[in-house]
Every structure is written in C-alpha cells, then in structure tokens.
Protein backbone atom coordinates (compact mmCIF):
# COMPACT_ATOMS: atom_id res chain seq x y z
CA UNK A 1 34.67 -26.80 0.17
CA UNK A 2 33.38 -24.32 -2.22
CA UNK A 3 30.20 -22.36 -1.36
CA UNK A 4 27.03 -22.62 -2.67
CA UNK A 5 25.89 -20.36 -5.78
CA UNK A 6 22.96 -18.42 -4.65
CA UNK A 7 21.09 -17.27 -8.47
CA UNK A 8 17.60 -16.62 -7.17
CA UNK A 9 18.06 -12.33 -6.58
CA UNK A 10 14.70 -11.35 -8.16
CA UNK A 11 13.14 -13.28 -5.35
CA UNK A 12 15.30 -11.93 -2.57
CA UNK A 13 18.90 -10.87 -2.04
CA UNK A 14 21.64 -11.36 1.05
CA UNK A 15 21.28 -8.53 3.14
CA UNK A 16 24.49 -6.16 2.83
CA UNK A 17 26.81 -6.84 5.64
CA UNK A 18 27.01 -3.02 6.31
CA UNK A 19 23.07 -3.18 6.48
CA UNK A 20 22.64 -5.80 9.23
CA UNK A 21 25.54 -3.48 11.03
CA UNK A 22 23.17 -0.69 10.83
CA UNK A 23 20.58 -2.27 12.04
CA UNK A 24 22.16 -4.23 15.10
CA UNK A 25 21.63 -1.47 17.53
CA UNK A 26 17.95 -0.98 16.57
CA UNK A 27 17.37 -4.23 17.81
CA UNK A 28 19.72 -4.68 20.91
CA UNK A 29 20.48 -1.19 22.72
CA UNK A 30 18.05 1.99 21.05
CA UNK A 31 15.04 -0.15 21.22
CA UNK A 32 12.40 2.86 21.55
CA UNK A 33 9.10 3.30 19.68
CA UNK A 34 9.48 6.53 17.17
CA UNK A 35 5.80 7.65 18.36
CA UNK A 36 7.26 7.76 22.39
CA UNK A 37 8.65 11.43 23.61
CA UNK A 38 11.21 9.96 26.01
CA UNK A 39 15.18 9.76 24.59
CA UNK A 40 14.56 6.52 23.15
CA UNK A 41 11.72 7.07 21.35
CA UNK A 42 13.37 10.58 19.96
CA UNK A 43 16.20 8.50 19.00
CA UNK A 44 14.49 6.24 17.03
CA UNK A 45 12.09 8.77 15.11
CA UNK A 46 15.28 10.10 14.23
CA UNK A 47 17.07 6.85 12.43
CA UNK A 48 13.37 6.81 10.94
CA UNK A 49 13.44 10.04 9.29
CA UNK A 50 17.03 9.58 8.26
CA UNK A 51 16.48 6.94 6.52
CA UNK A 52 13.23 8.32 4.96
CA UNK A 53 15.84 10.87 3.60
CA UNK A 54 18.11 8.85 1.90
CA UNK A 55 15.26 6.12 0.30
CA UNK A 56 13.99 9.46 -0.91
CA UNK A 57 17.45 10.54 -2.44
CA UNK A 58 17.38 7.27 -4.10
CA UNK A 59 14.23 7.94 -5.84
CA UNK A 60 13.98 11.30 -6.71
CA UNK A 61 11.49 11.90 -4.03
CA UNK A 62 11.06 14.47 -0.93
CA UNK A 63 11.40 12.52 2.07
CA UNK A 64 7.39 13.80 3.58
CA UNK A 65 6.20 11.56 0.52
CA UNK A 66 7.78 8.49 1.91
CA UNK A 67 5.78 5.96 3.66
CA UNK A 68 7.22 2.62 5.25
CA UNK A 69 5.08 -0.50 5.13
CA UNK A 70 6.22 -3.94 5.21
CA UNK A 71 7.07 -4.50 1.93
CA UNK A 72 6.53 -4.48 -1.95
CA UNK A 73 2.89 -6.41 -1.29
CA UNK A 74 1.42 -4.20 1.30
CA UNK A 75 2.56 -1.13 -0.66
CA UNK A 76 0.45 -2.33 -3.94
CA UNK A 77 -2.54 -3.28 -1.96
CA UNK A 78 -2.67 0.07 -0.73
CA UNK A 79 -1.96 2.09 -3.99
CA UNK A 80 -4.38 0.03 -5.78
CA UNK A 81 -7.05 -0.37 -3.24
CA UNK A 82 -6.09 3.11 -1.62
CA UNK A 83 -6.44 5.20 -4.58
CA UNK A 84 -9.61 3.34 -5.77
CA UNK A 85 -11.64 3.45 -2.96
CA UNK A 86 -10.67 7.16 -2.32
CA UNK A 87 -11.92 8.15 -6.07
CA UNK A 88 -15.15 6.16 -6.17
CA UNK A 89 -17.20 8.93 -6.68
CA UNK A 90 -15.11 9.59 -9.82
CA UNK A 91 -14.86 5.71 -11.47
CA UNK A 92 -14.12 2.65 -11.08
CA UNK A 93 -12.17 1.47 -14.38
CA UNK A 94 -8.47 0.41 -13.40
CA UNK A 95 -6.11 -0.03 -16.32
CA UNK A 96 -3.41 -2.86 -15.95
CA UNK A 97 -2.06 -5.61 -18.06
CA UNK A 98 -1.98 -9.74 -17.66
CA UNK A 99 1.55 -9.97 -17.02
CA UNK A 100 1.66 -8.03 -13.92
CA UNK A 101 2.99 -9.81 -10.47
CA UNK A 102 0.08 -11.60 -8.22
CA UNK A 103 0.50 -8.77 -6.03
CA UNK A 104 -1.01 -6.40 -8.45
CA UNK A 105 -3.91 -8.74 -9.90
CA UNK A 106 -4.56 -10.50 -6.62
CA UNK A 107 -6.10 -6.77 -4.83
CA UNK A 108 -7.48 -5.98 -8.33
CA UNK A 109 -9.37 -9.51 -8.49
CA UNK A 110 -10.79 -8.32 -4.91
CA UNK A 111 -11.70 -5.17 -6.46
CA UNK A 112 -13.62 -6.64 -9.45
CA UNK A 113 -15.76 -8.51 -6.95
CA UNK A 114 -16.43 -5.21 -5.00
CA UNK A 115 -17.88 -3.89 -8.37
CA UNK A 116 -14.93 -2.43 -10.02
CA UNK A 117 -13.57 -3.08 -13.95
CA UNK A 118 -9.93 -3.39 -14.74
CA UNK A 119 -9.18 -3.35 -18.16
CA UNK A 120 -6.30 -6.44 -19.21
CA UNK A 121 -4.25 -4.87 -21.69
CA UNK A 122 -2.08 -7.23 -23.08
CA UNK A 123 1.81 -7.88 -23.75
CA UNK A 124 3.35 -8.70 -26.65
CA UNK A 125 5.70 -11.54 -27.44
CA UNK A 126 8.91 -9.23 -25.42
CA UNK A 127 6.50 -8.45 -22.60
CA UNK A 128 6.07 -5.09 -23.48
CA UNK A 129 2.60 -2.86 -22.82
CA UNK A 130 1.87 -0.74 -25.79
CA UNK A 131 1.79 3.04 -24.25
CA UNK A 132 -0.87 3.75 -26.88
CA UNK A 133 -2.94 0.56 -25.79
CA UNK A 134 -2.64 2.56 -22.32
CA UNK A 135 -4.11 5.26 -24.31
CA UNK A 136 -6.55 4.07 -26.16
CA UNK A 137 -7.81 2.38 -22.70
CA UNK A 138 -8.72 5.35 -20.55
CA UNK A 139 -12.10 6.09 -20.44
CA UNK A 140 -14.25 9.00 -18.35
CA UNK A 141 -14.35 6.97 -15.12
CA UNK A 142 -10.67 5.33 -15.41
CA UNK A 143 -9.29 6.21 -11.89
CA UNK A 144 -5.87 4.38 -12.14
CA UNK A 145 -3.09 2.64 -13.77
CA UNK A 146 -1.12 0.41 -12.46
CA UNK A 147 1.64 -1.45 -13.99
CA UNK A 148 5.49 -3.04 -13.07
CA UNK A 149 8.59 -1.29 -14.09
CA UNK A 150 10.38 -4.40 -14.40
CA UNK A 151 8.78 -7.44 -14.53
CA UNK A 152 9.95 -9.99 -12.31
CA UNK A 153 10.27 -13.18 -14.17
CA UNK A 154 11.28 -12.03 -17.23
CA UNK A 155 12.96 -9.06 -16.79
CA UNK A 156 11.49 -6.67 -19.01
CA UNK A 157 11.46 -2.75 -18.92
CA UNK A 158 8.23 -1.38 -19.33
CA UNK A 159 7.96 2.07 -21.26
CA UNK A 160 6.97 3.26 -18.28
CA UNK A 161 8.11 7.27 -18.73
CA UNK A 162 5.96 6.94 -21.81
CA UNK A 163 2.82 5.81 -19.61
CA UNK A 164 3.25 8.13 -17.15
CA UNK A 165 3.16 11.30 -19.71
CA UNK A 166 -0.16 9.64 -20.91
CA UNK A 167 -1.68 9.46 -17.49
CA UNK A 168 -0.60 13.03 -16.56
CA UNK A 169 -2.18 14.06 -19.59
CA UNK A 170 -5.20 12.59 -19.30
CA UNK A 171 -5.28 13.24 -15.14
CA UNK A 172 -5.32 9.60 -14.19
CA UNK A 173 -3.54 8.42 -11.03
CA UNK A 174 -0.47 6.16 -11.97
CA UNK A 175 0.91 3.13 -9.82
CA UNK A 176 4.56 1.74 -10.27
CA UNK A 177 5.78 -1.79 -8.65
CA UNK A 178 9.44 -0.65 -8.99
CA UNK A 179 10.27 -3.56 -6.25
CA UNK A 180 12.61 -4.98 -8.70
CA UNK A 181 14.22 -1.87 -10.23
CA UNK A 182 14.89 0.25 -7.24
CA UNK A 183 18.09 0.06 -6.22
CA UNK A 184 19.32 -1.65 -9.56
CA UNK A 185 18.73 0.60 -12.23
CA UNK A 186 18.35 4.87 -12.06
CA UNK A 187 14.74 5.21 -10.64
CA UNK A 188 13.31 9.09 -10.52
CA UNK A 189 9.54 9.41 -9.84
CA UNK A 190 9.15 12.88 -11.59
CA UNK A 191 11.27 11.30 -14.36
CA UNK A 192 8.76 7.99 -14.36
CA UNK A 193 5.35 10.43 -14.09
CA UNK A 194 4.62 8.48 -11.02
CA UNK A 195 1.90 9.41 -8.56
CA UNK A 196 2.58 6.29 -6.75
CA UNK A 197 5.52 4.32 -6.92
CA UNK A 198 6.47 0.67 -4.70
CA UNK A 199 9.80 -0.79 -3.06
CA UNK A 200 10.83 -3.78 -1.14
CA UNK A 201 14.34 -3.25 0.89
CA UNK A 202 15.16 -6.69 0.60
CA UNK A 203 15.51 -6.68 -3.19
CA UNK A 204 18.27 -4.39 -2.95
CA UNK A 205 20.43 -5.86 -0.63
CA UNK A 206 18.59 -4.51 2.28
CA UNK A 207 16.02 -6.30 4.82
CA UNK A 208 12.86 -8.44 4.79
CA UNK A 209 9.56 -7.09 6.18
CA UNK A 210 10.16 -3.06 4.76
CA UNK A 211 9.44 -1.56 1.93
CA UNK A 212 7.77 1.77 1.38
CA UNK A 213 5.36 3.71 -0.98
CA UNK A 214 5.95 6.89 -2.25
CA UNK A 215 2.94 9.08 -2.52
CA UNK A 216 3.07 12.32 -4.67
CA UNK A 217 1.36 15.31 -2.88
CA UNK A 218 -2.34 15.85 -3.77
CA UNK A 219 -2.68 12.34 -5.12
CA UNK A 220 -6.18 10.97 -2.81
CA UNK A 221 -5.59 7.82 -1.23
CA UNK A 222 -7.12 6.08 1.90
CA UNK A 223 -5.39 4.12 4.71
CA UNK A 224 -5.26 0.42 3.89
CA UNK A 225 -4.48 -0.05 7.86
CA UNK A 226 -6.30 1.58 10.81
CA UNK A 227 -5.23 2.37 14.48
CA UNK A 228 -2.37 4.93 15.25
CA UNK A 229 -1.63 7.51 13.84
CA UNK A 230 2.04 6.64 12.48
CA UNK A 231 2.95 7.80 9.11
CA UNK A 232 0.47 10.97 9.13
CA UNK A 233 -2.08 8.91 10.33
CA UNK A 234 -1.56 6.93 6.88
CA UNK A 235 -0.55 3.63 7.91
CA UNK A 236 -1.03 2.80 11.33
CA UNK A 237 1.59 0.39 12.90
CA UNK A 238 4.30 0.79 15.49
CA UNK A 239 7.75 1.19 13.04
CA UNK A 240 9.74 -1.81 12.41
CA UNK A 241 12.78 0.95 12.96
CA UNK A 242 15.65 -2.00 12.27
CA UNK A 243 14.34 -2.46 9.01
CA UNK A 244 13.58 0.74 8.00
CA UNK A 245 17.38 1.83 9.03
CA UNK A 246 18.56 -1.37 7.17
CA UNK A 247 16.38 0.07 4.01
CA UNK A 248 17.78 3.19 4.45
CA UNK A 249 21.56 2.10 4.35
CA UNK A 250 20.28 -0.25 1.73
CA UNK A 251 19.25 2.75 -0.59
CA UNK A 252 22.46 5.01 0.85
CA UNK A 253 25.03 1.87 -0.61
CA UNK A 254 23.12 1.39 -3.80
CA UNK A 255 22.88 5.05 -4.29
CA UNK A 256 26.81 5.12 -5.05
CA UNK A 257 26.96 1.46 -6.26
CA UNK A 258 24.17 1.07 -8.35
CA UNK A 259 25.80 2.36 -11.80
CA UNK A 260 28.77 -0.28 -11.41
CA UNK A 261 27.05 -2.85 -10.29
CA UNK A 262 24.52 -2.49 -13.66
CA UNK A 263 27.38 -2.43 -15.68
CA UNK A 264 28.97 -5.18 -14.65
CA UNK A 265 25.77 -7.57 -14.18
CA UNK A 266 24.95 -6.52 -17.78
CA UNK A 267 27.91 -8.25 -19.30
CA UNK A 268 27.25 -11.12 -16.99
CA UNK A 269 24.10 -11.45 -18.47
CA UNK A 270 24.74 -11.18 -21.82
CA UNK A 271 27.48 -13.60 -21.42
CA UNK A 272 24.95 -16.28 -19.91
CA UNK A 273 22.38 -15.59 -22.93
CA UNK A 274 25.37 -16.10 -25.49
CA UNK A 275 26.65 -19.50 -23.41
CA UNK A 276 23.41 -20.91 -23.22
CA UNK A 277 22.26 -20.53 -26.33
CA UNK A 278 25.65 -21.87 -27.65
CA UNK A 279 25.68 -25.02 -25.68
CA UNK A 280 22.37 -25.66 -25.02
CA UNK A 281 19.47 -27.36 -27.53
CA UNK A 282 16.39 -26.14 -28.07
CA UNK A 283 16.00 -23.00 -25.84
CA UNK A 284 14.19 -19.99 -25.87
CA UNK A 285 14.96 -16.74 -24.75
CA UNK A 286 12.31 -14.91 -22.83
CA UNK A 287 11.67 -11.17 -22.26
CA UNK A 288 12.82 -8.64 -24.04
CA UNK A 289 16.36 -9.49 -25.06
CA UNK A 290 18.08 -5.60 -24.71
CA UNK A 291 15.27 -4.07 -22.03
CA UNK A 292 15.26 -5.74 -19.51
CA UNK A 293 17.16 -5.71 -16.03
CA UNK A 294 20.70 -5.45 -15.49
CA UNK A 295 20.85 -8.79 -13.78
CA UNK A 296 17.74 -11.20 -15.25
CA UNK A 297 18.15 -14.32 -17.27
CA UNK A 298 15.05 -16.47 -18.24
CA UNK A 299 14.80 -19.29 -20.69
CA UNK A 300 12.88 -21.97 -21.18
CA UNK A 301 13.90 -25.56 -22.45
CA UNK A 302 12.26 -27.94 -24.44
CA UNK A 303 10.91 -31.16 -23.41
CA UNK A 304 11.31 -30.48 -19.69
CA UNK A 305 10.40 -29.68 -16.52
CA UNK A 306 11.55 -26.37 -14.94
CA UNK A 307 11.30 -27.83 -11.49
CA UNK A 308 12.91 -30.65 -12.44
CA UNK A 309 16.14 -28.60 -13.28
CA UNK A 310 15.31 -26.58 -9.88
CA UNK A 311 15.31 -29.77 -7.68
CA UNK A 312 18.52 -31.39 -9.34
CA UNK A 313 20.52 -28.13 -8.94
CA UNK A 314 19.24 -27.87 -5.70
CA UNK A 315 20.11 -31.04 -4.40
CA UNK A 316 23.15 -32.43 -6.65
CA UNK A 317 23.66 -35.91 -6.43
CA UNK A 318 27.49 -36.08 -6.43
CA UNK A 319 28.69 -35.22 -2.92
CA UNK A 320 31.49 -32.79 -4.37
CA UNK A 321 29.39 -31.05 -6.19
CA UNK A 322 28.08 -26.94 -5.56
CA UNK A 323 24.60 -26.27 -4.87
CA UNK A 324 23.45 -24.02 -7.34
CA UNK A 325 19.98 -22.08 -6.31
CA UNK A 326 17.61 -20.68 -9.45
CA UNK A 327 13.99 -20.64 -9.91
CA UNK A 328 11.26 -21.19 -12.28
CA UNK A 329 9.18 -18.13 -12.12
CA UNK A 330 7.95 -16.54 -8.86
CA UNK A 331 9.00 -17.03 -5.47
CA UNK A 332 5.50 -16.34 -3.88
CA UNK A 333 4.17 -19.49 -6.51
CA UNK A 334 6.51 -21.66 -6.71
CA UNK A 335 4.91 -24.48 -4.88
CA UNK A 336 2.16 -24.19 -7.66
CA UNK A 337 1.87 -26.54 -10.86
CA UNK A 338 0.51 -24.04 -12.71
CA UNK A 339 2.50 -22.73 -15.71
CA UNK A 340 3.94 -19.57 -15.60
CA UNK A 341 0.73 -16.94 -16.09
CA UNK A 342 3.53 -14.52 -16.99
CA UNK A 343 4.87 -16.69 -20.26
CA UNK A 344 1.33 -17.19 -21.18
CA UNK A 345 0.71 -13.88 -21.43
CA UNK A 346 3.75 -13.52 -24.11
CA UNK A 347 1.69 -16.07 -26.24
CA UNK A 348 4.29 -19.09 -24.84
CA UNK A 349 2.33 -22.57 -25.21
CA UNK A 350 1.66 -24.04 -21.57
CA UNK A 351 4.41 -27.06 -22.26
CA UNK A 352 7.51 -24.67 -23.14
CA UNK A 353 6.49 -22.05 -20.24
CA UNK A 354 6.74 -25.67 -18.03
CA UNK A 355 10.24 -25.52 -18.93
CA UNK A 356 11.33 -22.10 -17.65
CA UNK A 357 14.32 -21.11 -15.92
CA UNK A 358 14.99 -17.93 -14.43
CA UNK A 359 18.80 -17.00 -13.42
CA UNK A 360 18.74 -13.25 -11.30
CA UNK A 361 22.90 -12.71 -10.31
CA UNK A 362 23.40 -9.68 -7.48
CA UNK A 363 26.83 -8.38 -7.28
CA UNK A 364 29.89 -10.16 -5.63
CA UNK A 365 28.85 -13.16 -8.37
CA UNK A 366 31.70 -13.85 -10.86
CA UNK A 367 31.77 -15.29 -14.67
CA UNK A 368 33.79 -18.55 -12.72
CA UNK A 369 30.28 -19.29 -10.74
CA UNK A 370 28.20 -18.22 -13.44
CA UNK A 371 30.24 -20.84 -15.58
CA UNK A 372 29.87 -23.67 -13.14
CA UNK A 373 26.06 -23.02 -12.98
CA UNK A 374 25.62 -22.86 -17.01
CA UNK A 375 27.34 -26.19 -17.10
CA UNK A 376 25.30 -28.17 -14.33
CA UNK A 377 22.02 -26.55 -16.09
CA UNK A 378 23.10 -28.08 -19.48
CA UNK A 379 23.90 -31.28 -17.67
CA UNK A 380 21.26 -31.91 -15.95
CA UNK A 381 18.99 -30.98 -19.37
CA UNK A 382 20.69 -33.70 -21.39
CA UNK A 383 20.11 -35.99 -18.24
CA UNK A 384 16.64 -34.97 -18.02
CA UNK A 385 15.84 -35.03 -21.51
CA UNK A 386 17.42 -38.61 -21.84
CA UNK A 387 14.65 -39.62 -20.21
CA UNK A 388 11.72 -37.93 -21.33
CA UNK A 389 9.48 -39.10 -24.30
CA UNK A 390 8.24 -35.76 -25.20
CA UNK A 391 11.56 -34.69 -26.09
CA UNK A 392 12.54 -37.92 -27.70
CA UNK A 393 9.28 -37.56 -30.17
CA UNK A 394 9.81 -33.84 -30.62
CA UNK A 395 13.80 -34.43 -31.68
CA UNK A 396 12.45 -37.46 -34.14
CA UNK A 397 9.70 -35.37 -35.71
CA UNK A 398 12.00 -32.85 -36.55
CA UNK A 399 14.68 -35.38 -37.85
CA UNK A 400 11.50 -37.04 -40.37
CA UNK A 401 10.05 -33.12 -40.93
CA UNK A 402 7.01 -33.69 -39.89
C-alpha cells in the first residue's frame, strides 16, 4: 500500500531522521540540567552551546546572541512585548501590517489595550508591504517594527533588507518572524538589518517545542519569563536540551542542504501552479507569483469550500485510495470559520478566500506524488462543485454575460 502524501510543511515538517538520532541520548542516557556543575549537567551545557553555534552559523549570527525558547510564538511575544515594554519611556507606536501571523497581532492586540498604537500598514494585492509605507509610518515615538519574512499562507517574500535599512536609519528596533524562511531560503541577520529575528526548529525539519530568538547586542529588551537565571538571566526555564540539540542538527543539515533543496522545490512549485491552472476552472493564484517561498502553493477555487477539499482529501472515500494532507490557511486556526484574515488583507472577497488551498512540499516529495495530489484536488472540485448552487449560478451568469 502506498503511503500517505503529507503537503501541510508550512504548518510543521517530519523531523529529520538524523535529528531524532541526535536527540535520543538527551532524553535516555545524558539526562543532566545545563545549569547543574556535576558531569551531567557539564555535558549537557555543552550540546547546548554547540548547538547555539551552529543555529548561529545558519543565520549569520554570533552564537552569545542566541536565545532558545519554545518556539516561533514565544519568541514574537517576547520581541514584541520585550522590546516595547523596555523602550516605554521612548514611545509606544509599533509599526506592522494586517497580514502578519496571529502570533504577531495577537501580543500587539494585548499591547493596544495596555495603551500602546500599532500602526496597520497594509498589503497589496501580492502581499507585499511597501518599504516606503514603512517609511512614511515612523514617527518620534515609533519604538518597533515588526513584520514576517515569509508569510505563511501565502508564501510571499517581504522586502525585508529594504525595511531593515529604513529602520537602521531612522534608529528603530526591527522584529523578523523568519519561522518559515529559516532553514529554507539564505537567512543573514546583518544582511536582513535585523535587531531581532524568530525561528521554530520544527519548520525545518527539526523538533517541536524549540525555537530561538536572536537578539543583536545593545538592542533593550526585557524578560518575557521570570525565575532562573538561564539564558543570561533572559529567559528563565530549565533547557529542553533534546530539542535544542535536535534544532541544532536541524540548522547543521539545512546549512549544507538548503540551496538544493530550494532549487528543486522551486520547480516543484512552479510545476503545480502551471498544472493547476491548466486543469483546473476558475482558480486564483495567491501571493506573489515569483517571491515567494521555495516550497508554497496557495490557490483558491471558486464556488467552494476550502475545508471541504481538506476533509475529502483527508479522508478519501475509495478504500485504495492515498491520503493526501493540505490545508486551508493556518494551522493554529484551522478549526475557525472565519475566512482567511490573510486573503482579506490582499483585497480577496470573503467567498473566494473560503475557497483557499494551501499546498507547502518539504524535500523527499516527488512530481509522481505531487501529480496524484493535483488530480484528487481537481476531482474532488468538480465533485464538489457538482453540487453547489453558487457555482452553478456563477458558471450560468457568465454563460448569459450578466
């Protein structure tokens, strides 16, 4: 029987076999806490610092600026609420966009509450921020900007060297979510103009529960959590030291892989977009169609129900048939009904951005799966749309021109 075809990467990826091998003996014989003096302990504050070295290799950084949290979400609370609360004194205007992942506007919705003003700038119809928007923005008491470098639904590339010049120039504190670029595409924080930068290890083949933030030197920031004194008393918390080691080897694999791997998903990619606009009706290609990620497909289809497509992939009704796995928008709101705040924000009517579909490949998939899943999408659209009146008015408004 053949396996199941796993298309849901920008919401998490297998962990690399030669990751979980790294990590087994974390967890089974070297055990110790990093902050104890006795062997184990040494021991494991060494596999921590190693690993701190080669996440750091993979971003450009010096290791000392590394700091391991639990993931992508705990390292954007505390560069957003970190860096504001540290430069109160100073302002408390914080410049995003709407398109930005709930991670991002969740703590900034917290902030506004606590008497702070983010300024919205908005996307255009690619998902792009306009760098001079970003400009034009800052004002006297703008403490920080925060934005993706990729977004994760759509796949875009944000200008983001271009913003980070701007906010160097104008000595405001800059925030990158790279969660979904590090480890996929060349990521160098001096290269970026990032004075804070995020990653998740499982999005690049690594563990869940670790990620880090990278903190350039002299940037002010506060702890988010407080108790020991782990990380330079910045984030207290005994070390999950199997994931961080699993990061690490994460980062050391991708750092020679990476550039093949992009190549190769690229073509993939492309080759989906030119399939499915081929041989499927009505469809609409979101995100920016050249900059976006290596690996990120996302459509939408009209006159039906992205979840509906989900669910039939998901569980096929004919025995024989492969599960295929792809999503609609966000893992961390996909149980909502909501459309797609992301789409919205690209000026997408609430009905088509209902009918998104979001393919993310990782490597090891082939054109032969990729194939297989383009034709069980279209299938299951025809089947879908068959029965829905929406579609069947649309199609015959068309046909009379009206």
């Amino acid at each position: 029987m053949q396996s199941d075809i796993f298309l849901d990467n920008a919401a998490t990826t297998r962990t690399d076999a030669a990751v979980v091998k790294a990590m087994f003996p974390w967890l089974e014989q070297n055990f110790g806490s990093p902050a104890t003096l006795y062997w184990l302990g040494t021991q494991a504050k060494e596999a921590v610092e190693e690993a701190r070295q080669q996440l750091a290799e993979l971003i450009g950084a010096e290791a000392k600026d590394i700091f391991f949290t639990s993931g992508a979400t705990e390292a954007n609370n505390w560069a957003i609420k970190g860096v504001a609360e540290a430069l109160a004194d100073k302002g408390k205007n914080i410049i995003t966009n709407g398109a930005e992942h709930h991670s991002i506007l969740k703590p900034l919705s917290y902030l506004e509450k606590k008497g702070w003003e983010v300024t919205y700038l908005p996307v255009d119809s690619g998902g792009l921020v306009d760098p001079d928007a970003v400009a034009a923005a800052i004002r006297p008491d703008t403490v920080l900007i925060t934005t993706v470098h990729a977004n994760h639904e759509i796949g875009t590339i944000q200008p983001i060297a271009e913003i980070g010049r701007i906010a160097r120039e104008r000595k405001v504190a800059f925030h990158v979510n790279a969660a979904q670029t590090v480890g996929h595409i060349p990521v160098d924080v001096d290269l970026l103009g990032a004075d804070l930068l995020s990653v998740s290890g499982h999005k690049f083949y690594g563990p869940k529960g670790v990620g880090a933030l990278y903190v350039r030197r002299g940037t002010r920031i506060m702890p988010l959590f407080h108790g020991g004194s782990q990380e330079k008393k910045r984030r207290a918390g005994t070390h999950n030291v199997p994931g961080i080691v699993g990061m690490g080897e994460a980062a050391r694999i991708a750092k020679r892989e990476m550039n093949d791997e992009a190549a190769k998903l690229t073509n993939l990619r492309d080759h989906v977009f030119d399939w499915a606009k081929e041989n499927i009706d009505d469809i609409r290609i979101n995100g920016h169609r050249s900059q976006r990620l290596p690996n990120n497909v996302n459509f939408s289809l009209e006159g039906i129900e992205g979840e509906s497509i989900m669910l039939s992939l998901s569980y096929p009704t004919v025995p024989e048939a492969r599960r295929v796995y792809i999503s609609t928008g966000s893992a961390c709101v996909s149980g909502s009904l909501e459309p797609s705040h992301i789409l919205l924000a690209l000026g997408m009517p609430a009905e088509l951005a209902h009918g998104s579909v979001r393919i993310t490949m990782a490597k090891g998939d082939t054109q032969a799966d990729l194939d297989y899943a383009l034709k069980a999408i279209a299938a299951v659209a025809e089947r879908l749309r068959e029965m829905s009146p929406v579609y069947k008015k649309t199609r015959k408004q068309e046909m009379h021109g009206a």
